[in-house]
PDB file of N, CA and C in Angstrom:
ATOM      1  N   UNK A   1      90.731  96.450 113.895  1.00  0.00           N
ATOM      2  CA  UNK A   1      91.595  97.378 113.175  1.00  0.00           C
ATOM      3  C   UNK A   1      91.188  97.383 111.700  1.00  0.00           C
ATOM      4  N   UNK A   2      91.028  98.397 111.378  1.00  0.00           N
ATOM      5  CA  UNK A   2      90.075  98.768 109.753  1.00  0.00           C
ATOM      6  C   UNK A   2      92.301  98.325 109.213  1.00  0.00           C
ATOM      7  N   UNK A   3      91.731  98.040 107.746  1.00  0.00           N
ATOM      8  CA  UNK A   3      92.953  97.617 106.540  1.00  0.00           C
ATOM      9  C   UNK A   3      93.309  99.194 106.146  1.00  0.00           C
ATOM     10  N   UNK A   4      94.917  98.764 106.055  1.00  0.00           N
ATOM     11  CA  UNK A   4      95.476  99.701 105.688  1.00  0.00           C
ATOM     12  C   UNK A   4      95.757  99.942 103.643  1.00  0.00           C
ATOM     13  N   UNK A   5      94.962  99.053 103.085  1.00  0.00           N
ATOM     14  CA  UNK A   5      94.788  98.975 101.642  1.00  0.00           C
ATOM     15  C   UNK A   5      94.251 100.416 101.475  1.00  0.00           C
ATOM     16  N   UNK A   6      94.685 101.059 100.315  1.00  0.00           N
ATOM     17  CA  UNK A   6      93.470 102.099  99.737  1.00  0.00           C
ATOM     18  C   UNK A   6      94.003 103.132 100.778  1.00  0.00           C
ATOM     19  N   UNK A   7      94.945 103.137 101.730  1.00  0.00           N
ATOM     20  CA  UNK A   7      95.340 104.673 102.316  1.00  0.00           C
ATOM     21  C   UNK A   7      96.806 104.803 102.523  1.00  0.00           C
ATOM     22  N   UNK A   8      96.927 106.216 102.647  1.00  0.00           N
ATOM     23  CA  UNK A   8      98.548 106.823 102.749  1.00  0.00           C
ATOM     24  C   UNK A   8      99.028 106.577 103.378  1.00  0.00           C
ATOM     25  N   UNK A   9     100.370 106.121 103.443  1.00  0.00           N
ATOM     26  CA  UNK A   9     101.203 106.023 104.908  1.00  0.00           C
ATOM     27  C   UNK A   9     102.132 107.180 104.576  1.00  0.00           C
ATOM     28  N   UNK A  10     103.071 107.086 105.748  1.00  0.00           N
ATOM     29  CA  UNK A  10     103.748 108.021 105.899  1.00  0.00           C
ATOM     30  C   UNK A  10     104.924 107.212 106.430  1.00  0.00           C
ATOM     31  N   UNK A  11     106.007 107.040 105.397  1.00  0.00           N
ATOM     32  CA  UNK A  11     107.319 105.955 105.859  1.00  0.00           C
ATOM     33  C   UNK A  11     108.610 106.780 106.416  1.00  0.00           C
ATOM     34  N   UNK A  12     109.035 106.028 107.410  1.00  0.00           N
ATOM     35  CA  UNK A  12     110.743 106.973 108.364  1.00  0.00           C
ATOM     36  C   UNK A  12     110.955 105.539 108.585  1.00  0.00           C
ATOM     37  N   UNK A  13     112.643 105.832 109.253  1.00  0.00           N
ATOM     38  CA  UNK A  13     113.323 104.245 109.462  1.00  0.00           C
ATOM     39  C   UNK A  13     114.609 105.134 109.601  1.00  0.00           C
ATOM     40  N   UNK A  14     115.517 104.792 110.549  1.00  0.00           N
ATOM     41  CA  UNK A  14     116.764 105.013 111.234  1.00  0.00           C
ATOM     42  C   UNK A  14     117.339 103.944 110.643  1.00  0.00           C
ATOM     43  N   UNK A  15     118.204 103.711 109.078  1.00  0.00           N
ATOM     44  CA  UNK A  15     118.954 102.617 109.007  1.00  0.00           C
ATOM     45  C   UNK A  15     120.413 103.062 108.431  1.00  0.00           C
ATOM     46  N   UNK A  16     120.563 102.374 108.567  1.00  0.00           N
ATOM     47  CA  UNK A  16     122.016 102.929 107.375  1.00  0.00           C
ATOM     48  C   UNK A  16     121.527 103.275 105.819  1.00  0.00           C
ATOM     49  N   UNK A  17     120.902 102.193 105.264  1.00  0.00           N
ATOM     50  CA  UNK A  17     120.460 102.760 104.041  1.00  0.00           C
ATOM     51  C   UNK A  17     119.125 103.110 103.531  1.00  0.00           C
ATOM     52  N   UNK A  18     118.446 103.971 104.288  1.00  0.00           N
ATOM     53  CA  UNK A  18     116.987 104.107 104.121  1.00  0.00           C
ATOM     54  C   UNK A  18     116.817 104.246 102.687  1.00  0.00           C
ATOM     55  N   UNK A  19     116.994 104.706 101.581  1.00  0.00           N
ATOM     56  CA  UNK A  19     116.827 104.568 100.632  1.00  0.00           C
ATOM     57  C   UNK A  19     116.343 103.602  99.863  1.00  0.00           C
ATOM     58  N   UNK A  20     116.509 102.699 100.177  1.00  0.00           N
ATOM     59  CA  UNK A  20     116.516 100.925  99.968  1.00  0.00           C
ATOM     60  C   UNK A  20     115.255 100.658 100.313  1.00  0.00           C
ATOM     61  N   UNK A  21     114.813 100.680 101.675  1.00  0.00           N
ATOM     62  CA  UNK A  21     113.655 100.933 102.651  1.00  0.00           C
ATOM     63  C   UNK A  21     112.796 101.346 101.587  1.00  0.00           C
ATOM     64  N   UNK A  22     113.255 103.033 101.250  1.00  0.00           N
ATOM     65  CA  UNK A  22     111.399 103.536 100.642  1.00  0.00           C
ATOM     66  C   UNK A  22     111.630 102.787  99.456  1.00  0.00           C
ATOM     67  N   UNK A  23     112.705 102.596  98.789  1.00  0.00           N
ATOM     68  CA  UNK A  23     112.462 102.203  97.517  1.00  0.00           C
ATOM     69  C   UNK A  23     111.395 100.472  97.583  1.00  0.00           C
ATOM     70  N   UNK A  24     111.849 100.060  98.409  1.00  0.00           N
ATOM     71  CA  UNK A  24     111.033  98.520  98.811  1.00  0.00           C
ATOM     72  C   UNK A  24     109.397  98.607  98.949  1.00  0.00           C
ATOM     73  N   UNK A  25     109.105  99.724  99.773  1.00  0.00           N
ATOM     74  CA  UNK A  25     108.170 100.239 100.256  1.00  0.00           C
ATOM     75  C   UNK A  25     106.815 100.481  98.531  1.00  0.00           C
ATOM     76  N   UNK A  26     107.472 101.228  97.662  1.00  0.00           N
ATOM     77  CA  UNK A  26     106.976 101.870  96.385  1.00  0.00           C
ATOM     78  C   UNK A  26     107.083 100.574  95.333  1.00  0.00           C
ATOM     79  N   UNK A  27     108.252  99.714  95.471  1.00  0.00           N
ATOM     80  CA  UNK A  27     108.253  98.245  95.013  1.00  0.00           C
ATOM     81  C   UNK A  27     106.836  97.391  95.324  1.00  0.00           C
ATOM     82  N   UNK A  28     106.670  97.307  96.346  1.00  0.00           N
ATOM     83  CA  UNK A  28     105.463  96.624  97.033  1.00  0.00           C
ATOM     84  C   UNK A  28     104.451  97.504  96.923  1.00  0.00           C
ATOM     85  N   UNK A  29     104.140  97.909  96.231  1.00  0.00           N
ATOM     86  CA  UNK A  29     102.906  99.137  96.032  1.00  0.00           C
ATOM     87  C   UNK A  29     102.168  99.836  97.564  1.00  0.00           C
ATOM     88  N   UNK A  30     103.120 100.130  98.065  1.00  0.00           N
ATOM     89  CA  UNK A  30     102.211 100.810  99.406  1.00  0.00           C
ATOM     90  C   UNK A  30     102.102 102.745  98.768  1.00  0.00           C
ATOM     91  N   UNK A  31     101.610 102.818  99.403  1.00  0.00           N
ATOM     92  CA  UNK A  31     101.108 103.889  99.055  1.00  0.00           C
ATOM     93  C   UNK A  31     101.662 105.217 100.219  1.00  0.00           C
ATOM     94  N   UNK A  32     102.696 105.637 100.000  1.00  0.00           N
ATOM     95  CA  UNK A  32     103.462 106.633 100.641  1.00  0.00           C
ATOM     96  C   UNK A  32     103.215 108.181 100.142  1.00  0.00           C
ATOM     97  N   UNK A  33     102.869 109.053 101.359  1.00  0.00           N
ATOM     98  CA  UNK A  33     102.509 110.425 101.322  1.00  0.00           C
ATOM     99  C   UNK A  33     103.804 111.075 101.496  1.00  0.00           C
ATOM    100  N   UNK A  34     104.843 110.205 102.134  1.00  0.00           N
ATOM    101  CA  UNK A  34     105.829 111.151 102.473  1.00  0.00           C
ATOM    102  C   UNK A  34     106.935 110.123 103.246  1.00  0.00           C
ATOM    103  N   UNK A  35     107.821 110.535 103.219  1.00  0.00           N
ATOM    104  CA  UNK A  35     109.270 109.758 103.801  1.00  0.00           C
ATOM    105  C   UNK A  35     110.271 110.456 104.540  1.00  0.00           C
ATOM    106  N   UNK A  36     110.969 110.584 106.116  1.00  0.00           N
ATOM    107  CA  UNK A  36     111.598 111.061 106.404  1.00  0.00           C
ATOM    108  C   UNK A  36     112.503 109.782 106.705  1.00  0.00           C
ATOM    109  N   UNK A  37     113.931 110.055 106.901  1.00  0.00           N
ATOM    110  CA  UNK A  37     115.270 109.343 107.245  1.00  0.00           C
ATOM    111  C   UNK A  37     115.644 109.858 108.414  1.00  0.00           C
ATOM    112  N   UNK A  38     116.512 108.971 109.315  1.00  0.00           N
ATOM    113  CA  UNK A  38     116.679 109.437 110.704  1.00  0.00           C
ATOM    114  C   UNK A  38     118.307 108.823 110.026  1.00  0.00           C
ATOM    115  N   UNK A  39     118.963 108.998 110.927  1.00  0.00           N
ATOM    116  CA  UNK A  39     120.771 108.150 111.111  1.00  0.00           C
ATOM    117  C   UNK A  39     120.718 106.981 111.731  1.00  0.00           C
ATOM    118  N   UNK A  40     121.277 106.060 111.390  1.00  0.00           N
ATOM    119  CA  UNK A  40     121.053 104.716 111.788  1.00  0.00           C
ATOM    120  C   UNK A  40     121.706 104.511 112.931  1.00  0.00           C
ATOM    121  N   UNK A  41     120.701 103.777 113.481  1.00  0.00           N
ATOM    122  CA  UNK A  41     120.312 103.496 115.238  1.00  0.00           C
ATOM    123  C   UNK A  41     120.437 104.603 115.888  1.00  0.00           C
ATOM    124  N   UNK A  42     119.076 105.881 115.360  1.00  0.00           N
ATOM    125  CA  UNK A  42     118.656 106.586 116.094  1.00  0.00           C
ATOM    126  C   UNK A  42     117.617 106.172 117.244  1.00  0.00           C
ATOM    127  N   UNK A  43     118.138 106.832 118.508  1.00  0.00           N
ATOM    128  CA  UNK A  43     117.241 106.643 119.166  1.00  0.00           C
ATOM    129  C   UNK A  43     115.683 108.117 119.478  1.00  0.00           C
ATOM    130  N   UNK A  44     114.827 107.563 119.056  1.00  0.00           N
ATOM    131  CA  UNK A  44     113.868 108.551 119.086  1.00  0.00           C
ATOM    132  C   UNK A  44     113.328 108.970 120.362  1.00  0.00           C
ATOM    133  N   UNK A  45     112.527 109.807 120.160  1.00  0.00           N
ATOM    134  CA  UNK A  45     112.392 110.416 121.385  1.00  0.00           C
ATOM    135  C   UNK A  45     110.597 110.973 121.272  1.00  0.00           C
ATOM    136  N   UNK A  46     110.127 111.586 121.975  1.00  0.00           N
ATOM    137  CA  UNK A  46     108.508 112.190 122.250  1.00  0.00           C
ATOM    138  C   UNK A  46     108.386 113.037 120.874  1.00  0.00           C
ATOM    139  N   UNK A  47     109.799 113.930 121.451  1.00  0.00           N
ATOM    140  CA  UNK A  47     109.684 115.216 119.642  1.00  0.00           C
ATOM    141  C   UNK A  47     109.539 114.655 118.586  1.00  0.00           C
ATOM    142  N   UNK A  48     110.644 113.212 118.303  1.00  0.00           N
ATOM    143  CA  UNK A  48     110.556 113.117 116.801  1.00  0.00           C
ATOM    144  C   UNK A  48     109.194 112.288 116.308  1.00  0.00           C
ATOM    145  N   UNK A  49     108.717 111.617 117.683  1.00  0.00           N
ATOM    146  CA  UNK A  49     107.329 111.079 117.400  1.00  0.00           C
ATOM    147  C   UNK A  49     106.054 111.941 116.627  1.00  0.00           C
ATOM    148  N   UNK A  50     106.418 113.201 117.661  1.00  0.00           N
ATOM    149  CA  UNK A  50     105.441 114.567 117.330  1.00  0.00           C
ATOM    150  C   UNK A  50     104.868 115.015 116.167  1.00  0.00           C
ATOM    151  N   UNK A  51     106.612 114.843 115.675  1.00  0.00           N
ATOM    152  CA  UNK A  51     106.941 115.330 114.657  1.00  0.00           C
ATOM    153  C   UNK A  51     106.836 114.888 113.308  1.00  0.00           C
ATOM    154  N   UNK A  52     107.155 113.307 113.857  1.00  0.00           N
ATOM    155  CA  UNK A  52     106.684 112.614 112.403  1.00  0.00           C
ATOM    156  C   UNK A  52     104.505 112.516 111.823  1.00  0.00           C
ATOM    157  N   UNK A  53     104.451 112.576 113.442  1.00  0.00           N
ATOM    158  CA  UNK A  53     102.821 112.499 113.108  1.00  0.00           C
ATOM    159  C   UNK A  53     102.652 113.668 112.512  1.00  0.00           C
ATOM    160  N   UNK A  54     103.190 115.084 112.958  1.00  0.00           N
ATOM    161  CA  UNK A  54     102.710 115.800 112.063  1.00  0.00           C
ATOM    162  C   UNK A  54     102.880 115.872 110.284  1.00  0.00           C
ATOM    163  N   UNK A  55     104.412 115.661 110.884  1.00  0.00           N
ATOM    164  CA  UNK A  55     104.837 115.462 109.353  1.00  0.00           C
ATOM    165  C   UNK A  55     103.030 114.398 108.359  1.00  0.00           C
ATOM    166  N   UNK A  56     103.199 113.363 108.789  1.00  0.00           N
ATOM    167  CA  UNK A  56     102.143 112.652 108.311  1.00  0.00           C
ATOM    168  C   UNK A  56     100.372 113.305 107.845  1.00  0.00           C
ATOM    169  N   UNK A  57     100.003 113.810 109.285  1.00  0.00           N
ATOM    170  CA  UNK A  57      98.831 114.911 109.251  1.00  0.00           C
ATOM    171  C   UNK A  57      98.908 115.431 107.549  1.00  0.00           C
ATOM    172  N   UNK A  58     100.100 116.392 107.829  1.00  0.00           N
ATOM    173  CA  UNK A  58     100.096 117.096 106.810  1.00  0.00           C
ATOM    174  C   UNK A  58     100.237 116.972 105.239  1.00  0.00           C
ATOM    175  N   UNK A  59     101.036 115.719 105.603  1.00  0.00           N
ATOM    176  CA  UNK A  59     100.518 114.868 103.917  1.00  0.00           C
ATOM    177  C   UNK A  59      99.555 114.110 103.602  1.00  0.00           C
ATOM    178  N   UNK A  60      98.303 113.603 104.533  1.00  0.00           N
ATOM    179  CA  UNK A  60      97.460 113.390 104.383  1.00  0.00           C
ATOM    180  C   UNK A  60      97.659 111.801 104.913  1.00  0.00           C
ATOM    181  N   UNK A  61      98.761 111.053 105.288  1.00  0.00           N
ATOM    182  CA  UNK A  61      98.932 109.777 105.476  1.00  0.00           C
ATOM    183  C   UNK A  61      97.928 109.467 106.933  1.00  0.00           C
ATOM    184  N   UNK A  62      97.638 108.280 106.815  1.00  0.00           N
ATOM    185  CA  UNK A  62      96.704 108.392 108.259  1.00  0.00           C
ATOM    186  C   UNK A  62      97.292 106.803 109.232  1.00  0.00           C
ATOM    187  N   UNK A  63      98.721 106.761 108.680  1.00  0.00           N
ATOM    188  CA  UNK A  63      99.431 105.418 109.468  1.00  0.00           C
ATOM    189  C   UNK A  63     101.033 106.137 109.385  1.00  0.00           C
ATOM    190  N   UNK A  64     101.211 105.560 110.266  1.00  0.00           N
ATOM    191  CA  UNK A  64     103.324 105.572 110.077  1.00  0.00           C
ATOM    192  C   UNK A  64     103.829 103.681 109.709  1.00  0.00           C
ATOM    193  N   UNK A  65     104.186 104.022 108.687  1.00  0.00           N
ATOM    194  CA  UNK A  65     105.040 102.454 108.614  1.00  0.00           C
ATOM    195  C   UNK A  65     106.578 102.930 108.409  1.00  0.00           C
ATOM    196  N   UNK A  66     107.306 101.867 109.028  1.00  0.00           N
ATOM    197  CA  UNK A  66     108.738 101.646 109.120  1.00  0.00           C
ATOM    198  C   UNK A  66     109.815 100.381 109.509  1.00  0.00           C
ATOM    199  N   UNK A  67     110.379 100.199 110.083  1.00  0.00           N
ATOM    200  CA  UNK A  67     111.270  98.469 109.956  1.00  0.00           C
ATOM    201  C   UNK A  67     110.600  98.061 111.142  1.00  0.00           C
ATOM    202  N   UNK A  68     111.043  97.071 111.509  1.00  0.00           N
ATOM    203  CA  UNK A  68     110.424  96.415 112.650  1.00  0.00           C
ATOM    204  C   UNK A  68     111.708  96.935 113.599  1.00  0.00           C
ATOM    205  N   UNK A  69     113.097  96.945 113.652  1.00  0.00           N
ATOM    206  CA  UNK A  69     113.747  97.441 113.954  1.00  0.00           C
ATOM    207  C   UNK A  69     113.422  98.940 114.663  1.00  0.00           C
ATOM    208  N   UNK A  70     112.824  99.934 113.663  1.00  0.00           N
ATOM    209  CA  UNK A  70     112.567 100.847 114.494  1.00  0.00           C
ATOM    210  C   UNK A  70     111.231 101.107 115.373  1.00  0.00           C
ATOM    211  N   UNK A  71     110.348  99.720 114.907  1.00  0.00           N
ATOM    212  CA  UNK A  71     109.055  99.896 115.413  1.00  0.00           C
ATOM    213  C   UNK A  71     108.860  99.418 116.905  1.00  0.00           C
ATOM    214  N   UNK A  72     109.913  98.704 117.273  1.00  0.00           N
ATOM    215  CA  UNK A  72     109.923  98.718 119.012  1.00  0.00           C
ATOM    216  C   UNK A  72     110.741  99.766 119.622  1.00  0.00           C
ATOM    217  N   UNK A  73     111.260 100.687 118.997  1.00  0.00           N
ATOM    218  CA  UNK A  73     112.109 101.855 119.797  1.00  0.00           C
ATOM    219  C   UNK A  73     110.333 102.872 119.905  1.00  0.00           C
ATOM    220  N   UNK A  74     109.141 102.829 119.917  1.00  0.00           N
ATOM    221  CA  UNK A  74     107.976 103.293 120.293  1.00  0.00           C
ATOM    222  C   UNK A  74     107.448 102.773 121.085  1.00  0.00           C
ATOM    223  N   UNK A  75     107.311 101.578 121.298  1.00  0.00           N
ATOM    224  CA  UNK A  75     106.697 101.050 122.477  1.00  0.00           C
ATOM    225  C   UNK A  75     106.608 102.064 123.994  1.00  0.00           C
ATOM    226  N   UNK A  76     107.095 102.704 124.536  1.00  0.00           N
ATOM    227  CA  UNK A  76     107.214 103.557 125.601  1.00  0.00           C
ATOM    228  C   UNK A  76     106.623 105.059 125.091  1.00  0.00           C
ATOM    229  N   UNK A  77     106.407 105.599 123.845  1.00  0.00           N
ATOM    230  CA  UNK A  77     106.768 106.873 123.580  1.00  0.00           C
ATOM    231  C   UNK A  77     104.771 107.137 122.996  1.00  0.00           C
ATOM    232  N   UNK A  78     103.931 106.380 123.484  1.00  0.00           N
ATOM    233  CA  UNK A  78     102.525 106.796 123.619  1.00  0.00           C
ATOM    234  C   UNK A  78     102.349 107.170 122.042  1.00  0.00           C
ATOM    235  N   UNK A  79     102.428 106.565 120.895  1.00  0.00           N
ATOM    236  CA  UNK A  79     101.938 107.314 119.367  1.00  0.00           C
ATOM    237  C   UNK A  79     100.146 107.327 119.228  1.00  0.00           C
ATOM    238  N   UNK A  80      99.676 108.741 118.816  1.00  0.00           N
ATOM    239  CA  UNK A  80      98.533 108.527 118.916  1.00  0.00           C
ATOM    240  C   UNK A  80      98.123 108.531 116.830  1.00  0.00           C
ATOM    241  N   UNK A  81      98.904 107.835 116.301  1.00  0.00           N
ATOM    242  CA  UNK A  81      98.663 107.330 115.334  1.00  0.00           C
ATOM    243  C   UNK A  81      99.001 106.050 114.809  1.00  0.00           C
ATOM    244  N   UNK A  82      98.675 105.003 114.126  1.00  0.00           N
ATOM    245  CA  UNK A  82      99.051 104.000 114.046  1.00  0.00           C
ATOM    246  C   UNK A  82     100.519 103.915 113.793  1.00  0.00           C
ATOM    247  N   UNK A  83     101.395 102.671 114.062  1.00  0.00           N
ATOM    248  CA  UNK A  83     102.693 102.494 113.494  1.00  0.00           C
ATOM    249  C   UNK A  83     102.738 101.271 112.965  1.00  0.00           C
ATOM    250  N   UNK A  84     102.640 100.774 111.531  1.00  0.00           N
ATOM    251  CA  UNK A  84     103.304  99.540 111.173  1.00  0.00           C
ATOM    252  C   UNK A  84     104.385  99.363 111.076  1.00  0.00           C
ATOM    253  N   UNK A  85     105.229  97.946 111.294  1.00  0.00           N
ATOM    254  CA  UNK A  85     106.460  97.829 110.679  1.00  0.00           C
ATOM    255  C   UNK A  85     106.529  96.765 109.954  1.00  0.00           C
ATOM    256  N   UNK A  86     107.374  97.055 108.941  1.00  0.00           N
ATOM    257  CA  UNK A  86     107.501  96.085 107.701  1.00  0.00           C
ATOM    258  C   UNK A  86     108.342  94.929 107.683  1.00  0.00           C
ATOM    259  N   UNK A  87     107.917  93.697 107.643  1.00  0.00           N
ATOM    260  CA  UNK A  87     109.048  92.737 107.956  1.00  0.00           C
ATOM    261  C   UNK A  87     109.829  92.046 106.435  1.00  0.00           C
ATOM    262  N   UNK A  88     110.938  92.538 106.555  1.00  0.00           N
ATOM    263  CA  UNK A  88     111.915  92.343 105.615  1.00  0.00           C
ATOM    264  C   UNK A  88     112.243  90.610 105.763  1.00  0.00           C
ATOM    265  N   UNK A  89     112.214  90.015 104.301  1.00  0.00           N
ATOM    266  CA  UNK A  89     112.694  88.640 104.209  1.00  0.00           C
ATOM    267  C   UNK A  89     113.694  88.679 102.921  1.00  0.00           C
ATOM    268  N   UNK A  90     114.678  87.728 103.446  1.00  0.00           N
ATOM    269  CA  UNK A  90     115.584  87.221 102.077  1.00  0.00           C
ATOM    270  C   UNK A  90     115.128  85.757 101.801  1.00  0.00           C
ATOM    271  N   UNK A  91     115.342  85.909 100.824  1.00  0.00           N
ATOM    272  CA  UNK A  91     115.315  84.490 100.052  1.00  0.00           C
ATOM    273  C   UNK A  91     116.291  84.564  98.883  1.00  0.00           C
ATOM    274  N   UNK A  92     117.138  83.145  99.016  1.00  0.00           N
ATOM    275  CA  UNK A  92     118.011  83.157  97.880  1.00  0.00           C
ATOM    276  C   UNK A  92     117.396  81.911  96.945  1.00  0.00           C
ATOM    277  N   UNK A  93     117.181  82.636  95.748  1.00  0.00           N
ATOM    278  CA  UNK A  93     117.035  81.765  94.250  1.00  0.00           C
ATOM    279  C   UNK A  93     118.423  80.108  94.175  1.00  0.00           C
ATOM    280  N   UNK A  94     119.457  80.524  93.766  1.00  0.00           N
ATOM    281  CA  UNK A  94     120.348  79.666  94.058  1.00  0.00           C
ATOM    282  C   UNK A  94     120.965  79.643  95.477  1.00  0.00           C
ATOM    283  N   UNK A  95     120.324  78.639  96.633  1.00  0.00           N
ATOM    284  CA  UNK A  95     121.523  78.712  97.650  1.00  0.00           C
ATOM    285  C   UNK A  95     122.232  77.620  97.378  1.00  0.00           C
ATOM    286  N   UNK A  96     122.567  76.399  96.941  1.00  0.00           N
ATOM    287  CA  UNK A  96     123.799  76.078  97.049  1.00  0.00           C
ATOM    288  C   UNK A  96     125.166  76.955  96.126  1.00  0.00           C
ATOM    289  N   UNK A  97     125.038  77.491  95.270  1.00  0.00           N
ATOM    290  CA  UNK A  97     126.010  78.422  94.669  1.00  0.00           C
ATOM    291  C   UNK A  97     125.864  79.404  95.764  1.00  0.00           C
ATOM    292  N   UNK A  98     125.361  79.779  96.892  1.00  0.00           N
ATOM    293  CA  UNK A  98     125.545  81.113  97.536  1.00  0.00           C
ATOM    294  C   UNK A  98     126.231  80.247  98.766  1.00  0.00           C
ATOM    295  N   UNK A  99     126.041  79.110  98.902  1.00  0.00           N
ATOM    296  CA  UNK A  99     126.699  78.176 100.074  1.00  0.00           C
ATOM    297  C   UNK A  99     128.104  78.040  99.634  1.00  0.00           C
ATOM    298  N   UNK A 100     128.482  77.662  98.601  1.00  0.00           N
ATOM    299  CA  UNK A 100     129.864  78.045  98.338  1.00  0.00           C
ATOM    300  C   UNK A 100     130.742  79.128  98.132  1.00  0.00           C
ATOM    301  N   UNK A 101     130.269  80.046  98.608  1.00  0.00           N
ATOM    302  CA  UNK A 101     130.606  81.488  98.369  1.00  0.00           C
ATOM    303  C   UNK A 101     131.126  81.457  99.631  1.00  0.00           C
ATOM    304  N   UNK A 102     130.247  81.152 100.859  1.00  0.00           N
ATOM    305  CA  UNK A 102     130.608  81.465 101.691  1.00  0.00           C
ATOM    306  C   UNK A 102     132.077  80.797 102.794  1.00  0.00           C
TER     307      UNK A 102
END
């Protein structure tokens, strides 16, 4: 598999707050052609697959990245373009002050 450094993706994600998502995405310097939002815990289907590749085609992105969350709702749905998904980590600076919070 050739590196996805140095090319466009094309970012979607079914979450509650996708916003967050691309903004993370442009944080981490990936390089986004384009961004669509679905409603959280959409389930996708052949069309919206279609659709996002085109969407992608047409901005020039030559990958789909999105959560890992939505990246196994494809497994069945045949993408004939790549799909990454991005794995989200927390880390807390102070956890014992966040241990007493809780």
């Amino acid at each position: 598999m050739s590196s996805i450094a140095h090319q466009k993706g094309f970012a979607f994600c079914g979450i509650g707050n996708p916003q967050n998502f691309f903004a993370l995405l442009k944080r981490e310097n990936y390089d986004i052609a384009g961004e669509k939002a679905f409603k959280d815990h959409h389930n996708y289907t052949a069309a919206d697959l279609k659709a996002l590749e085109r969407a992608a085609e047409a901005s020039g992105a030559k990958f789909l990245l999105t959560t890992a969350k939505d990246a196994v709702k494809f497994v069945e749905l045949s993408p004939t373009m790549p799909i990454f998904a991005v794995e989200i980590s927390l880390s807390l600076d102070r956890e014992n002050e966040f241990a007493t919070l809780l």
